[in-house]
Protein backbone atom coordinates (compact mmCIF):
# COMPACT_ATOMS: atom_id res chain seq x y z
CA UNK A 1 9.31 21.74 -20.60
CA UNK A 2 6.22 21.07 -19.08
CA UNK A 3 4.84 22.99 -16.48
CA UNK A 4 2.36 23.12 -13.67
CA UNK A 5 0.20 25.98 -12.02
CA UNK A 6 -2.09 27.05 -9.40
CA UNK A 7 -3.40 30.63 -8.82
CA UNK A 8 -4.19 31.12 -5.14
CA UNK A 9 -5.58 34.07 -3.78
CA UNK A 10 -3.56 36.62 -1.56
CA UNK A 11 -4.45 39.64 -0.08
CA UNK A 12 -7.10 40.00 -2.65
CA UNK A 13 -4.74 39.25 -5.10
CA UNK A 14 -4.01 36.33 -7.31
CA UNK A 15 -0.86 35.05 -7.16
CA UNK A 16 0.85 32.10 -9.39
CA UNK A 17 2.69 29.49 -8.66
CA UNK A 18 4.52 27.51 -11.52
CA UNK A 19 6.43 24.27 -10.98
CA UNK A 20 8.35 22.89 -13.84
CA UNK A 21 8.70 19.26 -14.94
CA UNK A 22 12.12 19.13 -13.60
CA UNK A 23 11.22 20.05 -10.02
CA UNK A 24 8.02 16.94 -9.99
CA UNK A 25 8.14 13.04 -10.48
CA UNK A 26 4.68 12.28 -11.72
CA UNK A 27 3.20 15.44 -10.80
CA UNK A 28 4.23 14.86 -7.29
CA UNK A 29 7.06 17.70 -5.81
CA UNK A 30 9.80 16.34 -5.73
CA UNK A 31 10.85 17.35 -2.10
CA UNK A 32 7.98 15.65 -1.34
CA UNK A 33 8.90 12.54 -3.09
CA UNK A 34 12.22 12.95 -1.52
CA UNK A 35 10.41 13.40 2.41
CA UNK A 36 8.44 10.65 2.14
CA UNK A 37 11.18 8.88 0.83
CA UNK A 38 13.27 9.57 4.64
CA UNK A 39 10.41 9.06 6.30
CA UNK A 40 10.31 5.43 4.98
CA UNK A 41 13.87 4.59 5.67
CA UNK A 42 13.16 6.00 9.38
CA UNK A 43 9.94 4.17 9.89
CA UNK A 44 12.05 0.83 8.86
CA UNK A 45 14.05 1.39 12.16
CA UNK A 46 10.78 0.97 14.33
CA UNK A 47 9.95 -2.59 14.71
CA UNK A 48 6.09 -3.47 15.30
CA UNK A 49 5.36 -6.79 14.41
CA UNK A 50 8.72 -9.29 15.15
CA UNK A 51 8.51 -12.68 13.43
CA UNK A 52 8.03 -15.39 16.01
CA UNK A 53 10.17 -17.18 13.82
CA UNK A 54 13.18 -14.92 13.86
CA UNK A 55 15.01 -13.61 11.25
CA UNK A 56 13.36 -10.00 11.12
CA UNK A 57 10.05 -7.47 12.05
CA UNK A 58 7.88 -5.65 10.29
CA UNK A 59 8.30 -1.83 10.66
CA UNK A 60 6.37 1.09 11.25
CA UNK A 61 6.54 1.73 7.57
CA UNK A 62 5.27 -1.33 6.34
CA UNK A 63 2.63 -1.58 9.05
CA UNK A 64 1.39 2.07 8.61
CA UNK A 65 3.30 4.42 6.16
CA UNK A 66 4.19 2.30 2.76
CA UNK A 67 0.28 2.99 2.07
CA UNK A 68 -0.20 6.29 3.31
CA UNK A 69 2.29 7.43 1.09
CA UNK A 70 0.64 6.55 -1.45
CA UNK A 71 -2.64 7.76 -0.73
CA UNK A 72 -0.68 11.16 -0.40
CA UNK A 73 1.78 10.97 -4.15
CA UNK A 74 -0.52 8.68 -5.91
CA UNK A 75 0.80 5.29 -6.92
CA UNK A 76 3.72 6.25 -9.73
CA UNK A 77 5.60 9.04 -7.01
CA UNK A 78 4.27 6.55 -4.08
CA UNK A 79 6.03 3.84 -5.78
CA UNK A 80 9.49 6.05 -6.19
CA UNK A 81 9.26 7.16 -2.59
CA UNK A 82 8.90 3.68 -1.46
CA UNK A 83 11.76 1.82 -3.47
CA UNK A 84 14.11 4.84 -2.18
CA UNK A 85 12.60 4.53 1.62
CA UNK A 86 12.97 0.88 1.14
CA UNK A 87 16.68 1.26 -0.37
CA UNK A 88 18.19 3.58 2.05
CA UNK A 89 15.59 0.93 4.74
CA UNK A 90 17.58 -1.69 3.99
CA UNK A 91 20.99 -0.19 4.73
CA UNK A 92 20.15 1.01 7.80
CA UNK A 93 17.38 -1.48 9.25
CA UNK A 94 18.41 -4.98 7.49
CA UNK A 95 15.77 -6.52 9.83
CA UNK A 96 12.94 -4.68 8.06
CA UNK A 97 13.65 -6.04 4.92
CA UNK A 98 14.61 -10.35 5.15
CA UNK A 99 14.54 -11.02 1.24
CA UNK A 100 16.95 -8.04 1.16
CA UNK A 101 16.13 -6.12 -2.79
CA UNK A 102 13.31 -8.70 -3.17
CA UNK A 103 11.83 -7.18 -0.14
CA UNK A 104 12.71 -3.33 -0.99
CA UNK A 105 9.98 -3.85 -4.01
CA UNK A 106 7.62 -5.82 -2.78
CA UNK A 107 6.98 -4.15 0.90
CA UNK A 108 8.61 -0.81 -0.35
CA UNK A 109 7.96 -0.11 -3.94
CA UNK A 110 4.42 -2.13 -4.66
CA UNK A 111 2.83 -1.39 -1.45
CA UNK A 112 3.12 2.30 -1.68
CA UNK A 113 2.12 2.15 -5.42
CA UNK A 114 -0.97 -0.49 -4.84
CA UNK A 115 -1.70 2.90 -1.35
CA UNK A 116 -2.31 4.82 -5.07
CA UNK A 117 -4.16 2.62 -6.65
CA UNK A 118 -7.17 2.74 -4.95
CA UNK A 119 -7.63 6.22 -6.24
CA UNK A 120 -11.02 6.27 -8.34
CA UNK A 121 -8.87 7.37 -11.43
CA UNK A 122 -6.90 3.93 -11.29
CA UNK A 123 -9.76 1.58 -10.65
CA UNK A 124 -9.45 0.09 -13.87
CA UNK A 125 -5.49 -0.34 -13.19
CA UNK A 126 -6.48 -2.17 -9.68
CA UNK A 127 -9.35 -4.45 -11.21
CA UNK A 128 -6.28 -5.54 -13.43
CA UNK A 129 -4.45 -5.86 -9.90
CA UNK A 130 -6.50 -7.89 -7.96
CA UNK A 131 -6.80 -10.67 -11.07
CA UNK A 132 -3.19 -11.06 -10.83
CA UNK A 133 -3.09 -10.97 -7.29
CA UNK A 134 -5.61 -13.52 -7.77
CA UNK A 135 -4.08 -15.56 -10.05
CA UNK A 136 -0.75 -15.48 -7.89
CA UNK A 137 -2.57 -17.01 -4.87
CA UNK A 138 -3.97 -19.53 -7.17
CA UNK A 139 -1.13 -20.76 -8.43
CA UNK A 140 2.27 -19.51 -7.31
CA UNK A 141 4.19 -21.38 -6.48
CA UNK A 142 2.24 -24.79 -5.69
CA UNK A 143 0.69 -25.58 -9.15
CA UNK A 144 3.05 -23.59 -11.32
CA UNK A 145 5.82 -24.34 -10.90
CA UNK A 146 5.03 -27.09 -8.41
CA UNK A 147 6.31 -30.15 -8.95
CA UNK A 148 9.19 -29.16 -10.83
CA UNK A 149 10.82 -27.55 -8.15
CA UNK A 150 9.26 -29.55 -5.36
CA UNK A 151 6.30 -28.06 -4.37
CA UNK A 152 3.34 -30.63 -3.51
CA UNK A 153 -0.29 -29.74 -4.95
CA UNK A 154 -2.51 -27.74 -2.28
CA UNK A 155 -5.15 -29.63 -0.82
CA UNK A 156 -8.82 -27.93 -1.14
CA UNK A 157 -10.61 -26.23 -0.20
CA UNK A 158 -7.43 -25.52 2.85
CA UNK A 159 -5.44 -24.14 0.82
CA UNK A 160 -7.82 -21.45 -0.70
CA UNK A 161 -9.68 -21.29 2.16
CA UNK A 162 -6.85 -20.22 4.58
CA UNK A 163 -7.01 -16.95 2.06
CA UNK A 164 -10.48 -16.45 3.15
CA UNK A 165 -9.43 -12.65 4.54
CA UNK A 166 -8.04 -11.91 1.11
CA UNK A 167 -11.37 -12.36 -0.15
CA UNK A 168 -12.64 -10.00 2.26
CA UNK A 169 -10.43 -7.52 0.84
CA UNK A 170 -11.57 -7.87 -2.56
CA UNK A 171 -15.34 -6.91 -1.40
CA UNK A 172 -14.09 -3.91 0.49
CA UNK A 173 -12.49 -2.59 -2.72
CA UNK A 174 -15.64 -4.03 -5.11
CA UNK A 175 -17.20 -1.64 -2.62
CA UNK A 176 -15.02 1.39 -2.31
CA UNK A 177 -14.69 1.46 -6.32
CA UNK A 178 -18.20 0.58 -7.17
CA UNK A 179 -20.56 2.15 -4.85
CA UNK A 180 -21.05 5.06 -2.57
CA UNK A 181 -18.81 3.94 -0.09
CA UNK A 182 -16.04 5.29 -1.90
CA UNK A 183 -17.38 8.52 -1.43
CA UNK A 184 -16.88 8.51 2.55
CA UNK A 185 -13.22 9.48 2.67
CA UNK A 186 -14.05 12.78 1.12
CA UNK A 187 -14.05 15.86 2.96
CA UNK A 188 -17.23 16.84 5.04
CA UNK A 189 -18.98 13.40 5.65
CA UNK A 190 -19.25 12.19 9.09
CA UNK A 191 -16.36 10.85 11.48
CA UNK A 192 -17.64 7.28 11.37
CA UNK A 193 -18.30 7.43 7.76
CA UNK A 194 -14.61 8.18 6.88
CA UNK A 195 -13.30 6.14 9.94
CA UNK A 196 -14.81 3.21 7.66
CA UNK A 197 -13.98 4.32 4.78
CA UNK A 198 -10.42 5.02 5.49
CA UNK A 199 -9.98 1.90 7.36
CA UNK A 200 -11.83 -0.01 3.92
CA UNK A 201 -9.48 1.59 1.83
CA UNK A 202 -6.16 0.63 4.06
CA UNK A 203 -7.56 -3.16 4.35
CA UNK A 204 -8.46 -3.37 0.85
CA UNK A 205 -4.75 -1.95 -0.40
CA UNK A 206 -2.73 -4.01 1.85
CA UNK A 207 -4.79 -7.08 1.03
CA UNK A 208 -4.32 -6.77 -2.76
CA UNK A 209 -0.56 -7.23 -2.59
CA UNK A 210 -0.57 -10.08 -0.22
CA UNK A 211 -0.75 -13.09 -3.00
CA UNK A 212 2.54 -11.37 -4.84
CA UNK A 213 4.34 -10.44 -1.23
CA UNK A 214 3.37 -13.68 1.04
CA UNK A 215 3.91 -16.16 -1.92
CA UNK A 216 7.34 -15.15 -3.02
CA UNK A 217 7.94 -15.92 0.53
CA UNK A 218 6.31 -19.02 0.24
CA UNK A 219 8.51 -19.90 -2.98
CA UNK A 220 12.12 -18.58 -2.16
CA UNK A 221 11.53 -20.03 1.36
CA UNK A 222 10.61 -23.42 0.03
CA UNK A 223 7.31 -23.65 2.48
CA UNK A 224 5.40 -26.74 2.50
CA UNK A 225 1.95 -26.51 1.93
CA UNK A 226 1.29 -26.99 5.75
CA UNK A 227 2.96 -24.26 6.95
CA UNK A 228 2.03 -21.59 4.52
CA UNK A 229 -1.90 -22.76 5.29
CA UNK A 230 -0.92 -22.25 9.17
CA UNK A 231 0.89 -18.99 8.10
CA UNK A 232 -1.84 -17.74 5.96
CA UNK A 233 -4.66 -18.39 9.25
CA UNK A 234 -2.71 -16.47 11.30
CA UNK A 235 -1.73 -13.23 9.26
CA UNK A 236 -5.17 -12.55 8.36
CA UNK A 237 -5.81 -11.13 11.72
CA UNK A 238 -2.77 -9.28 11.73
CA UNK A 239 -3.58 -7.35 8.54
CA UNK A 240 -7.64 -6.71 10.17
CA UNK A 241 -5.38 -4.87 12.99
CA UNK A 242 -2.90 -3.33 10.18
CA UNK A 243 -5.81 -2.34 8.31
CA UNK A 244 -7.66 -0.54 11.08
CA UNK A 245 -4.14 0.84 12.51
CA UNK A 246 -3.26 2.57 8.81
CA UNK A 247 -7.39 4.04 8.52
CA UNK A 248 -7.20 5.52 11.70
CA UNK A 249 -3.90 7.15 10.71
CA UNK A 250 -4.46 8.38 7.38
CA UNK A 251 -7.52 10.02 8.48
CA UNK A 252 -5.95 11.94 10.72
CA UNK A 253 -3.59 12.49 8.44
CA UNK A 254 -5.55 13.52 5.79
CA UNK A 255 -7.51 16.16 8.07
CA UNK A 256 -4.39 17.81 9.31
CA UNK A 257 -3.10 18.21 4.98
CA UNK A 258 -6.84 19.13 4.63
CA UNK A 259 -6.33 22.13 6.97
CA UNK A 260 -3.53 23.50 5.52
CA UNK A 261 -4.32 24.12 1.95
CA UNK A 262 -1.45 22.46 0.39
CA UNK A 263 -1.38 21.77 -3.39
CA UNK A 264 -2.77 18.12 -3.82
CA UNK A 265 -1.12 15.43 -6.42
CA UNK A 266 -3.20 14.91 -9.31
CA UNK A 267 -4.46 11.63 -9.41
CA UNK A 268 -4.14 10.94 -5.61
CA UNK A 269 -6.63 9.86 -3.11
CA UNK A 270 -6.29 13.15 -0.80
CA UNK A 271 -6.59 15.31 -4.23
CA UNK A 272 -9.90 13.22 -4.58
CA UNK A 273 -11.15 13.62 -0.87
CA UNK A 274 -10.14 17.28 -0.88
């Protein structure tokens, strides 16, 4: 069995503290896993954003916590936390979650994991991301499978052009993986400097699972091409506000878990701020 330590001083002594395989899910505690996890279901309860159009709301955890978690466990723990917040979410808050399991892995499970992602260890994981997120907005579901099953070919530049804010997203994260502005959610720089880069991070993270989340919708909902050009204009602005609204809380977040010492999960975004 494979194990993990720290030594931490105490006293002026060292003291060791070994957790086994067993008691971790991808180097994440598992009572952490398992916190995060309630947290999740209970954030599902809180509405924030209710669909003019009926039929639902997004939820404090999908407007704020799927991505902090995983900034906190890292994306393969964030990802676990989420489908079991989103699981035990959809029992208890239907509303939260429309497209019932569909829903539980795309706002639960891939938000919290895509939260990880944007961890300098996985850039080459989210590059990957964003081609198929990409790719998804491209052509899911209007050109492939399109006519087939009824959808009519987008019109350009509308159609692509409605994803303008997506776009945005993808120079935040060129940004945050590729230059020094990744470097501003670390420990010690200046307020506004991790204000921005906290809130870059959050924008950039939501904004690379939108293609996969908002065109299943599209898809299972049977939108016309119309109304998911409408719906695309006006949930950009929404996400700007998510993405600002999930910075500003991670960042305090991250400075209360910096305070307290607490062991960080390898390959996580506060182990590579700490």
């Amino acid at each position: 069995m494979s194990e993990n330590k720290e030594v931490q001083p105490s006293g002026g002594e060292e003291r060791e503290f070994t957790a086994s395989s067993s008691s971790a899910i991808y180097d994440a505690p598992l009572s952490w896993v398992a916190l995060f996890g309630a947290l999740l279901a209970v954030g599902s309860l809180v509405p924030v954003i209710v669909y003019p159009g009926g039929g639902g709301y997004s939820s404090l955890s999908n407007t704020v916590l799927f991505v902090l978690t995983g900034f906190v466990l890292g994306p393969w723990a964030g990802l676990v936390a989420g489908l079991i917040g989103g699981l035990i979410g959809l029992f208890i808050a239907p509303a939260a979650f429309p497209l019932g399991f569909v829903d539980v892995f795309l706002v639960g499970g891939f938000q919290c994991m895509l939260g990880g992602l944007i961890a300098m260890k996985w850039k080459k994981y989210m590059f990957i991301w964003w081609i198929f997120n990409l790719a998804t907005i491209f052509f899911f579901p209007y050109r492939w499978p399109g006519a087939s099953q009824g959808f009519e070919t987008p019109t350009e530049p509308a159609y692509l052009g409605s994803y303008w804010w997506v776009g945005l997203g993808l120079v935040i994260w060129l940004l945050f993986a590729y230059t020094p502005f990744g470097d501003w959610v670390k420990q010690g720089k200046k307020a506004y400097m991790q204000v921005l880069g906290f809130v870059g991070a959050s924008y950039a993270a939501i904004t690379s699972f939108y293609g996969l989340y908002g065109n299943t919708y599209y898809y299972l909902l049977k939108y016309p091409i119309e109304r998911s050009i409408i719906e695309n204009h006006a949930t950009g602005p929404l996400f700007m506000v998510t993405g600002v609204a999930q910075g500003i809380v991670a960042l305090l977040v991250f400075r209360a878990l910096w305070r307290t010492g607490l062991r960080k999960v390898p390959g996580s975004l506060m182990e590579e701020t700490a």
